[in-house]
Protein backbone atom coordinates (compact mmCIF):
# COMPACT_ATOMS: atom_id res chain seq x y z
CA UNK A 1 -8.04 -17.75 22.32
CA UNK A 2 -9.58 -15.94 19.32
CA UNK A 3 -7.76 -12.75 17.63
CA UNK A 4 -10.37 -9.73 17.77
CA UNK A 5 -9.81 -6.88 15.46
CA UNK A 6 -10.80 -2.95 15.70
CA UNK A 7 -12.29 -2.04 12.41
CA UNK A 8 -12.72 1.49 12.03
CA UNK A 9 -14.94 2.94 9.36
CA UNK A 10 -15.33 7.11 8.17
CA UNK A 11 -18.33 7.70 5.45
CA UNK A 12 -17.87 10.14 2.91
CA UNK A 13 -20.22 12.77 4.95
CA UNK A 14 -18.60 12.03 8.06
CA UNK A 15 -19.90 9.17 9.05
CA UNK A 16 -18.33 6.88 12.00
CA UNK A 17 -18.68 3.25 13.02
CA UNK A 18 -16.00 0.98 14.59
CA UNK A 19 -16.16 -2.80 15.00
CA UNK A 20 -14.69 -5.57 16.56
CA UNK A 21 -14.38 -8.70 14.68
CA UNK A 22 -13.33 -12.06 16.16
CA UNK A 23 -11.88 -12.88 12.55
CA UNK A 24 -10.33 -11.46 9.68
CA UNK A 25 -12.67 -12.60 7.30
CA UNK A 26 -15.47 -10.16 8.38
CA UNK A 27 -13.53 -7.09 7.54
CA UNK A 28 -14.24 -7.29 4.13
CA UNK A 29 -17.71 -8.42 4.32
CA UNK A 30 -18.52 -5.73 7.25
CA UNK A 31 -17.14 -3.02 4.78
CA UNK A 32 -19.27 -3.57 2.22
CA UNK A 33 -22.47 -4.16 4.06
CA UNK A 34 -21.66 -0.65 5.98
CA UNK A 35 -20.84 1.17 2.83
CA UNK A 36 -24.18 0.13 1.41
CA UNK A 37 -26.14 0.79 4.13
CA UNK A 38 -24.63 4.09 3.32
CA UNK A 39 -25.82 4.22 -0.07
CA UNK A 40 -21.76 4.59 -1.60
CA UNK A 41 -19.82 1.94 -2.65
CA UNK A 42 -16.87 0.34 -0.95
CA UNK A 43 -14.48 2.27 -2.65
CA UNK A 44 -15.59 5.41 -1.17
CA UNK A 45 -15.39 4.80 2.69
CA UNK A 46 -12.10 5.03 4.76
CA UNK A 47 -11.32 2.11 6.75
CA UNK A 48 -8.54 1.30 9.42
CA UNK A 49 -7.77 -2.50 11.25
CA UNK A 50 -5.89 -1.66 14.31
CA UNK A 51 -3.90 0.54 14.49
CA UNK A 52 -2.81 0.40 11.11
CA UNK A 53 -2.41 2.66 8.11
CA UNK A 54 -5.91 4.20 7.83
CA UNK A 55 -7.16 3.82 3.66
CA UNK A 56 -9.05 6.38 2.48
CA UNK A 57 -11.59 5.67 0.10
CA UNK A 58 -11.61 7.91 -3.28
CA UNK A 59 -14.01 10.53 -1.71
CA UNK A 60 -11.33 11.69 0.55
CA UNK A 61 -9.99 14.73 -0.69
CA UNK A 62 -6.48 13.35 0.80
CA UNK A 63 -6.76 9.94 -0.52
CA UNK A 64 -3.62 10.83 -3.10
CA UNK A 65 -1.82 12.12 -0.70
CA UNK A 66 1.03 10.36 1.32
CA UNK A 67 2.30 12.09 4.98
């Protein structure tokens, strides 16, 4: 039985797209093909796996901030 993963992705203008990935591998590789579909770089776009922590990319006004 494969693992699947929710990948959840936030642009920096709002933006919204979520994914389910059968392997970990493609989290990586589906953030940066999203972000540059985009037209911003990785490091800009907020991205969660799960239910994790959700990262927030450096054009997040909170990104520096811990709750």
């Amino acid at each position: 039985m494969s693992e699947t993963l929710n990948l959840k992705l936030w642009g920096p203008d709002g933006q919204f797209q979520e994914f389910e990935l059968t392997d970990r591998t493609e989290v990586v590789t589906t953030l940066v093909t999203w972000s540059k579909e985009l037209g911003c770089g990785p490091n800009d776009v907020d991205y969660q796996v799960d239910n994790g922590l959700r990262i927030m990319g450096a054009c997040n006004p909170y990104a520096g901030e811990v709750d």
